[in-house]
Protein backbone atom coordinates (compact mmCIF):
# COMPACT_ATOMS: atom_id res chain seq x y z
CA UNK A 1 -12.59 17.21 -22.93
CA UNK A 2 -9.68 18.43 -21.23
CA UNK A 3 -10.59 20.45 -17.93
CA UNK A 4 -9.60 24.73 -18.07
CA UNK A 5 -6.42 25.65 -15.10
CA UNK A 6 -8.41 27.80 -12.77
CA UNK A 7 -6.11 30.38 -11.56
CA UNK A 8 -3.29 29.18 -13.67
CA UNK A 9 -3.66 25.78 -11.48
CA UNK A 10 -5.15 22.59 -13.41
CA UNK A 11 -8.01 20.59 -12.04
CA UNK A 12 -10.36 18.59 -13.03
CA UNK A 13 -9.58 15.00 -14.39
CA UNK A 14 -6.26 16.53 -16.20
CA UNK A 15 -5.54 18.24 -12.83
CA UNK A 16 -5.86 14.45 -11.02
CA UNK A 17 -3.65 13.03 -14.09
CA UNK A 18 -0.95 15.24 -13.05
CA UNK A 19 -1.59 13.50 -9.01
CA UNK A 20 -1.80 10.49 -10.20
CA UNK A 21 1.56 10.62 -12.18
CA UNK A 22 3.43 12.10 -9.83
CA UNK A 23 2.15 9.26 -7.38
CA UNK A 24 2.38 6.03 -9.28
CA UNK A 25 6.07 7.04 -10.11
CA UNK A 26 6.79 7.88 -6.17
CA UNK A 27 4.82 4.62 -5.13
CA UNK A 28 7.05 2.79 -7.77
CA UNK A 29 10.26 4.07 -6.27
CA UNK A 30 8.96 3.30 -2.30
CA UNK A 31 8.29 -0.31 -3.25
CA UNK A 32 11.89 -0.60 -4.59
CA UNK A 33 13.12 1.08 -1.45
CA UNK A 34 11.02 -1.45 0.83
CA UNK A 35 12.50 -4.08 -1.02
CA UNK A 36 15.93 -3.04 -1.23
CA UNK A 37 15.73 -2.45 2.75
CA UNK A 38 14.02 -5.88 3.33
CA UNK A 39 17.29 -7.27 2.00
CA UNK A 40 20.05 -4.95 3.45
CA UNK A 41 17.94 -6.11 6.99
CA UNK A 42 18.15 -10.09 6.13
CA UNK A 43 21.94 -9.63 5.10
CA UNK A 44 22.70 -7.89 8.54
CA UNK A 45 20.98 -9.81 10.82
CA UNK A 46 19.81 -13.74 9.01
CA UNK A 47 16.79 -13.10 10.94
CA UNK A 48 13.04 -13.24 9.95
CA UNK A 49 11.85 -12.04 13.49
CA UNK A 50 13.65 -8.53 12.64
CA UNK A 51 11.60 -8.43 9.47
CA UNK A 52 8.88 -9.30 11.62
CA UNK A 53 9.73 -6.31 13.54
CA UNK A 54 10.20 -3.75 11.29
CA UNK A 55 6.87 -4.64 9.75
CA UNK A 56 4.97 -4.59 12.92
CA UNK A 57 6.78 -1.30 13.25
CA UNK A 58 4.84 -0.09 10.08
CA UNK A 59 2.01 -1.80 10.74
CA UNK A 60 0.81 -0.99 14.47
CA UNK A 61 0.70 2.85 13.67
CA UNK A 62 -1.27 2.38 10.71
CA UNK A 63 -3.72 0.57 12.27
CA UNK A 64 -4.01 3.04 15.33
CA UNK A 65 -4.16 6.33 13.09
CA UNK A 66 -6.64 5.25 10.34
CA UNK A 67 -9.74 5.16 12.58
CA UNK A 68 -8.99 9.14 12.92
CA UNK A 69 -7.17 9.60 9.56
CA UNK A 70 -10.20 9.73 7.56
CA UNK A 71 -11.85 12.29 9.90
CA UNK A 72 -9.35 14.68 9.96
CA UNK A 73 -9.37 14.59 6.45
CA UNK A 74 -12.23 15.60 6.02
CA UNK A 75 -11.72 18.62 8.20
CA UNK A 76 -8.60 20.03 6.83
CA UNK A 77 -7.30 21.32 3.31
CA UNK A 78 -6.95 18.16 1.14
CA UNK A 79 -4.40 19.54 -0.69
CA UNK A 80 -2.46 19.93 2.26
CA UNK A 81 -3.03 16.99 4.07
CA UNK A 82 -1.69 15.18 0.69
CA UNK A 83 1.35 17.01 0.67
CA UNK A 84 2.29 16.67 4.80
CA UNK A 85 1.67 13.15 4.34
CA UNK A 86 4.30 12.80 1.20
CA UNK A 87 6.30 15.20 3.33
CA UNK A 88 6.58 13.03 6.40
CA UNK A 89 7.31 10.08 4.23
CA UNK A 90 10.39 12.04 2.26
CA UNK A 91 11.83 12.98 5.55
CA UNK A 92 12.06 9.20 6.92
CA UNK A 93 13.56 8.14 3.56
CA UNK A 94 16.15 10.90 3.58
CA UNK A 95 16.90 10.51 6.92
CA UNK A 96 18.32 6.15 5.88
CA UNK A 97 19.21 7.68 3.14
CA UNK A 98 21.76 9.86 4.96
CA UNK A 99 22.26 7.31 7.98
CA UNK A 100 23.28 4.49 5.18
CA UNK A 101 25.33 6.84 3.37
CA UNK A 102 27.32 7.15 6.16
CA UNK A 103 27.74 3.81 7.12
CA UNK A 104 25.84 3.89 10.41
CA UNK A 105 22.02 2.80 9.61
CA UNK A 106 21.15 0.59 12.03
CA UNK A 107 17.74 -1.41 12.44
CA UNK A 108 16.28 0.56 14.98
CA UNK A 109 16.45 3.21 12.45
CA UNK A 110 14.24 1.39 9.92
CA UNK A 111 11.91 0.98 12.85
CA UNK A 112 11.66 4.24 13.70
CA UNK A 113 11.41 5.17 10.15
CA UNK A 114 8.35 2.38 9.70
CA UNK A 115 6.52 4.12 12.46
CA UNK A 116 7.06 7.43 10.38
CA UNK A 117 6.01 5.53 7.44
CA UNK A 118 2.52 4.07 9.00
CA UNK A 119 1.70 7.28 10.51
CA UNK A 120 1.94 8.60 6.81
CA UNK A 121 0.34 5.99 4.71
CA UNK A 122 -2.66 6.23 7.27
CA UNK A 123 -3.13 9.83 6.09
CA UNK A 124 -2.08 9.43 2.54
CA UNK A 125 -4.61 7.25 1.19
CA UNK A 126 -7.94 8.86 2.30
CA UNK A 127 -6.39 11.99 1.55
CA UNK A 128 -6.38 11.19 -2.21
CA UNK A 129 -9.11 9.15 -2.50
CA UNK A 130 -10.97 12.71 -1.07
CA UNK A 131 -9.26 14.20 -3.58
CA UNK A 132 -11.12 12.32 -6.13
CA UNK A 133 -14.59 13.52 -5.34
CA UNK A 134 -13.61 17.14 -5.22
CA UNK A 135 -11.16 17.16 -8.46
CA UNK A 136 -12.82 15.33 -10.65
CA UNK A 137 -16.95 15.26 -12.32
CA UNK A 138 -18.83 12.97 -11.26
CA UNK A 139 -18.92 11.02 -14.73
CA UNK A 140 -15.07 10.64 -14.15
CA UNK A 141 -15.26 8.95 -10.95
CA UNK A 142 -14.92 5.44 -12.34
CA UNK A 143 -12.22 6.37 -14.32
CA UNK A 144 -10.21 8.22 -11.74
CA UNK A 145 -10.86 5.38 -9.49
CA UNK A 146 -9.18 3.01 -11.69
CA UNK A 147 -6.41 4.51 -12.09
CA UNK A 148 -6.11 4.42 -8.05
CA UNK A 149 -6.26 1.43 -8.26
CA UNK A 150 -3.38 0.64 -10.53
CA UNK A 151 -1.32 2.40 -8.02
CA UNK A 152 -1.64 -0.53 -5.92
CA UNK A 153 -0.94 -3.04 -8.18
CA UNK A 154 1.23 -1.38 -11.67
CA UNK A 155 3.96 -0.73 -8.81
CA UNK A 156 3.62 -3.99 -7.19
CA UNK A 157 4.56 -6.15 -10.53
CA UNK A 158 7.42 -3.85 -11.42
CA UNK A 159 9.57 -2.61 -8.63
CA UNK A 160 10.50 -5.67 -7.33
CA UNK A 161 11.95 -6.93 -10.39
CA UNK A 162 13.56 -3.67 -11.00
CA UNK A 163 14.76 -3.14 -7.58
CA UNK A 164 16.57 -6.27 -7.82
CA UNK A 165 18.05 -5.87 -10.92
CA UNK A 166 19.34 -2.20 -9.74
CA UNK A 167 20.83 -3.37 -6.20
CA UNK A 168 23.69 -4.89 -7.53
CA UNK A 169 24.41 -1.93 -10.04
CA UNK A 170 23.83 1.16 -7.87
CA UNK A 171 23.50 -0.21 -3.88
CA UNK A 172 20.66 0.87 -1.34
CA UNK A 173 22.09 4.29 -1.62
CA UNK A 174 21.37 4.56 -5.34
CA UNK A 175 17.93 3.52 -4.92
CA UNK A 176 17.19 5.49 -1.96
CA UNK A 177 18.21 9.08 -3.91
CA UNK A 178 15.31 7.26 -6.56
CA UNK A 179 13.05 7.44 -4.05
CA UNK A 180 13.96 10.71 -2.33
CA UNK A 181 13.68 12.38 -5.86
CA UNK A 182 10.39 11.18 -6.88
CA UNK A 183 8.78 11.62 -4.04
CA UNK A 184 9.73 15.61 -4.60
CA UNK A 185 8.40 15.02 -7.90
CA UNK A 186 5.19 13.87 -6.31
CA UNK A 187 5.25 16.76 -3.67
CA UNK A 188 5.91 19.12 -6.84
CA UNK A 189 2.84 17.65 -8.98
CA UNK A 190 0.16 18.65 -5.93
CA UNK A 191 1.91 22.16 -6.24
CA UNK A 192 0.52 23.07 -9.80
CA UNK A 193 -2.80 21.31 -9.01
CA UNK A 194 -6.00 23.02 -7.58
CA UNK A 195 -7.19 20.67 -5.12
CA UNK A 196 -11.12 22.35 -4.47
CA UNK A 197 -12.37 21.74 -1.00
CA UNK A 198 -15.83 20.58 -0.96
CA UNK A 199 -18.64 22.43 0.32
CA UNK A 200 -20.03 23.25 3.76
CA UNK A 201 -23.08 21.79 4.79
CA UNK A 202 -25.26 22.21 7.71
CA UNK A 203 -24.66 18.75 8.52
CA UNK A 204 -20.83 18.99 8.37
CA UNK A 205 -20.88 21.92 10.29
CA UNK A 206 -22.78 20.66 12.98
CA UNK A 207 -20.01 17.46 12.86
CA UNK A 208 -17.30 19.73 13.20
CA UNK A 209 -15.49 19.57 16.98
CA UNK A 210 -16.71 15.77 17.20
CA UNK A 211 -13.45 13.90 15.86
CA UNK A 212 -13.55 11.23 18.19
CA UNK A 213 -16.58 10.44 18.27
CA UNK A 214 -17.00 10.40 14.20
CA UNK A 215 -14.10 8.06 14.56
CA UNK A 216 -15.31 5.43 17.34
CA UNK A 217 -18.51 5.68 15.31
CA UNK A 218 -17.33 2.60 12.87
CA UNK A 219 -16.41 0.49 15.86
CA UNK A 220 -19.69 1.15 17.73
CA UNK A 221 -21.58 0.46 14.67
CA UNK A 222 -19.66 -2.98 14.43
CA UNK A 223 -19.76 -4.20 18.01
CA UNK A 224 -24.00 -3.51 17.56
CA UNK A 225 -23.60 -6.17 15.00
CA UNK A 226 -22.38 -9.36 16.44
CA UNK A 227 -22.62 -11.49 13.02
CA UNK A 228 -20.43 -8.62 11.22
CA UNK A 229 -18.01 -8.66 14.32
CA UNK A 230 -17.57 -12.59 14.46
CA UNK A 231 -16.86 -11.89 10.60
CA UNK A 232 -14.24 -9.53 11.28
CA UNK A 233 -12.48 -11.16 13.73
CA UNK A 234 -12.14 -14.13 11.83
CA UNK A 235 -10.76 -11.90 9.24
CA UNK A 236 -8.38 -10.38 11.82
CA UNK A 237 -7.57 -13.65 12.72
CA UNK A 238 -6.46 -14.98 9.13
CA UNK A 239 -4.54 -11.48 8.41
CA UNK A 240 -2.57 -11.89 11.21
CA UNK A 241 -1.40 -15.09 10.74
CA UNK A 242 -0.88 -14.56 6.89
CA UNK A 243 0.83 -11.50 7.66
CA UNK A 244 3.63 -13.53 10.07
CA UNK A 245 3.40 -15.86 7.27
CA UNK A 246 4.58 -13.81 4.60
CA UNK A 247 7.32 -11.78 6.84
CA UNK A 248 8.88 -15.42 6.53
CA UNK A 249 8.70 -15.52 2.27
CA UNK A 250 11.55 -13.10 2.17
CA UNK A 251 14.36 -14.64 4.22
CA UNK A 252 13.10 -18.15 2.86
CA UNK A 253 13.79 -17.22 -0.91
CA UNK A 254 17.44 -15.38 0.00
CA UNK A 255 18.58 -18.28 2.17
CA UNK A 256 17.46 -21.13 -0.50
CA UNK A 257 18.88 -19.03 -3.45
CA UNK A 258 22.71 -18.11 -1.91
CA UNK A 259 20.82 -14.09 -0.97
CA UNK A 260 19.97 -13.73 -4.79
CA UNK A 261 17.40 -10.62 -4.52
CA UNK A 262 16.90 -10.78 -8.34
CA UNK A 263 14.84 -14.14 -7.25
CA UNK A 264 13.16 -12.46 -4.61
CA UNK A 265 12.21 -10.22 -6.56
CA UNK A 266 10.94 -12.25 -9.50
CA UNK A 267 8.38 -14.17 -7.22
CA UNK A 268 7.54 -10.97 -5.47
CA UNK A 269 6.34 -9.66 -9.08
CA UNK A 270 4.55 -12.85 -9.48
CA UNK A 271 2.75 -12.78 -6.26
CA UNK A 272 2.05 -8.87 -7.36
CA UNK A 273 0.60 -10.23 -11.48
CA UNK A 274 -1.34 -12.17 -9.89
CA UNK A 275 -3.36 -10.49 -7.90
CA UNK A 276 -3.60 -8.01 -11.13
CA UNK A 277 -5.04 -11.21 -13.20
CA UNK A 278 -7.23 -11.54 -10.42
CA UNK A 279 -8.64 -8.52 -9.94
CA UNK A 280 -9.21 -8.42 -13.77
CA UNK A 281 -11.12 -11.56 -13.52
CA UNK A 282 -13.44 -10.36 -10.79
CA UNK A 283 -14.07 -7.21 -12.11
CA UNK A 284 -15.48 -9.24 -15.77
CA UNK A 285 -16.71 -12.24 -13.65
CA UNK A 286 -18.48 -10.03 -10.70
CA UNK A 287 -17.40 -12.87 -8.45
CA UNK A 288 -19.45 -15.49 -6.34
CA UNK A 289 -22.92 -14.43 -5.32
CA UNK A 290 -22.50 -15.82 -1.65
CA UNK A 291 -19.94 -13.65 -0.72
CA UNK A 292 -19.24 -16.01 2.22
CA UNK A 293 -18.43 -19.29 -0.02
CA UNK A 294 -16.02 -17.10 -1.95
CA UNK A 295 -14.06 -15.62 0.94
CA UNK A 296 -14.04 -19.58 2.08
CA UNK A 297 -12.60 -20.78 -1.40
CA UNK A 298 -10.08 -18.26 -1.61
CA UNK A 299 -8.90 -18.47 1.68
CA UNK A 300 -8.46 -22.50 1.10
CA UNK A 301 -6.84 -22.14 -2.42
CA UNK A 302 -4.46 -19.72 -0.87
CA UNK A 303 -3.71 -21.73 2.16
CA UNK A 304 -2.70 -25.02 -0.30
CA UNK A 305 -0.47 -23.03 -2.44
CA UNK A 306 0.33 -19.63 -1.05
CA UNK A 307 1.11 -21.85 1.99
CA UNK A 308 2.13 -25.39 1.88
CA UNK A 309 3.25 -25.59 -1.63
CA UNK A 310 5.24 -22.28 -1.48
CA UNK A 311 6.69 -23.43 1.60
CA UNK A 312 7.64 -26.84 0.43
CA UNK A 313 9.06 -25.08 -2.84
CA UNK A 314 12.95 -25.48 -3.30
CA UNK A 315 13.57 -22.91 -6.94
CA UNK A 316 11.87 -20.57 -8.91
CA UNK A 317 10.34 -23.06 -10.87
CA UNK A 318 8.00 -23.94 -7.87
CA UNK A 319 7.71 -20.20 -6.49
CA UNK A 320 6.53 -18.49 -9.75
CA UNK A 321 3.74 -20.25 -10.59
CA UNK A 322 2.71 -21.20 -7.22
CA UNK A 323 3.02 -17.41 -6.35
CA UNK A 324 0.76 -16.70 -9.07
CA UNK A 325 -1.98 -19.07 -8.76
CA UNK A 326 -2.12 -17.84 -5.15
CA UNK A 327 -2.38 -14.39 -5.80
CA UNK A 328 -5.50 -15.13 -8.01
CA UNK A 329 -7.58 -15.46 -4.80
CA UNK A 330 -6.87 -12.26 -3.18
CA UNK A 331 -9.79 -9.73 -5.18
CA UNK A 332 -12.00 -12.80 -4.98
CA UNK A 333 -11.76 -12.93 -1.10
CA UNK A 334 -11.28 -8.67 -0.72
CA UNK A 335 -13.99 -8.26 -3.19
CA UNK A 336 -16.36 -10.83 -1.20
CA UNK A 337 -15.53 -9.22 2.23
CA UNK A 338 -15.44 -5.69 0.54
CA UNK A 339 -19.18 -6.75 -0.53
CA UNK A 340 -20.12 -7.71 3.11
């Protein structure tokens, strides 16, 4: 049954259809831009440690700001906090967009613009997920939560592919005004929504003023644990070193292919199916009852081909596949930790 506009405003699941639209085209357009960027960077510079860089760039702010991004959304308008987050992110993208235009975007730029994007992405998430139990019954949850989830991965297949189809036909200009545009389509579809804030409670209200220490909370219930922690840091351990890993995929593929970004992008997608097949799998299987073994299988599956195979890999022949049998084991291991 289709949920009544309050105020002229929709809400309700039809009201987080209208969200969810506007965001899975936006997140479609951002991945082409990433990807279109990741190869204007290779072609200046022939250098994987700048990719390194600009990733690290993204990466380091995210990490810092999440620990208090969730708080704060909790204390502010949802709505808002959505729409400042899409709103910082437009502003970085029109900003290359208007540096490359003119022929002076330089890689310090995209630096500065990955801070602006981490700083963003750390809001934007939680934001919308909060959304979610506000918007939306609670018989709709499941639903509404699956189609977040496509936003991660229905993007991920696609934009690669397309991105690299599109680079040689309209130029990282072309596909930045894509991306400019539909992230004001995005901005526009939280405009004719009613996001509800949730109630008040005497517990919330006695949290309120206590930001920090809601957001060191997590770590201090961690440290208290040291079997979680030793758990955690292996898991650190492994992202960081699969994260430097994978900074090195992209300049691999454009300098064995003669810079062809429709090949990049083709294995991207397959890396990106994959992990769709994957999750599909878990979700029917329900995955391996010791959550430890699991995490241990995937991680060694993923380190023979994701790794060592891909590496050794000379054509598309070797990366597709290869890129998809890896992928399979990243919702077995997420879904094992997750589970932890």
């Amino acid at each position: 049954m289709m949920d009544k506009p309050v105020n002229n405003h929709p809400t309700g699941m039809f009201g987080f259809t209208i969200v969810w639209l506007g965001q899975i085209v936006s997140v479609l357009a951002s991945n082409m831009s990433g990807f279109a960027l990741t190869i204007w960077a290779f072609e200046q510079t022939k250098s994987a440690t700048v990719l390194g860089i600009i990733q690290v760039s993204f990466l380091l702010p995210f990490l810092l700001i999440s620990p208090f991004a969730g708080a704060m959304v909790d204390r502010y308008n949802r709505k808002l906090m959505m729409m400042v987050s899409d709103l910082g992110a437009v502003l970085a993208t029109t900003a290359i967009l208007i540096l490359n235009a003119a022929d002076v975007l330089q890689i310090w730029h995209m630096c500065v613009a990955s801070v602006v994007f981490g700083i963003s992405g750390a809001f934007q998430w939680p934001a919308y997920m909060a959304a979610i139990s506000t918007m939306v019954p609670k018989e709709q949850y499941g639903r509404a939560n699956g189609l977040m989830s496509l936003i991660d991965s229905g993007p991920a297949v696609f934009s690669p592919m397309l991105a690299g189809a599109l680079l040689p036909l309209i130029g990282l200009t072309g596909i930045l005004i894509i991306d400019v545009v539909t992230f004001f389509l995005a901005i526009g579809a939280l405009l004719v929504v009613r996001v509800p804030q949730p109630e008040l409670t005497t517990e919330g209200q006695a949290a309120k003023g206590s930001l920090l220490k809601e957001a060191v909370y997590g770590f201090q219930y961690i440290f208290a644990r040291r079997p979680l922690l030793s758990l955690l840091l292996v898991i650190l351990a492994l992202n960081l070193a699969g994260g430097f890993s994978q900074s090195l995929f992209a300049p691999m593929i454009l300098l064995r292919t003669d810079n062809n970004s429709a090949a990049l992008g083709a294995v991207e997608s397959a890396f990106a199916a994959g992990g769709v097949v994957g999750g599909l799998i878990v979700s029917a299987w329900g995955g391996f009852k010791k959550r430890i073994r699991g995490m241990l299988i995937g991680w060694a599956v993923y380190a023979v081909f994701g790794l060592i195979l891909f590496g050794l890999g000379r054509s598309l022949y070797v990366w597709i596949p290869v890129a998809l049998f890896a992928a399979l084991t990243f919702p077995m291991t997420q879904s094992a930790s997750n589970a932890i």
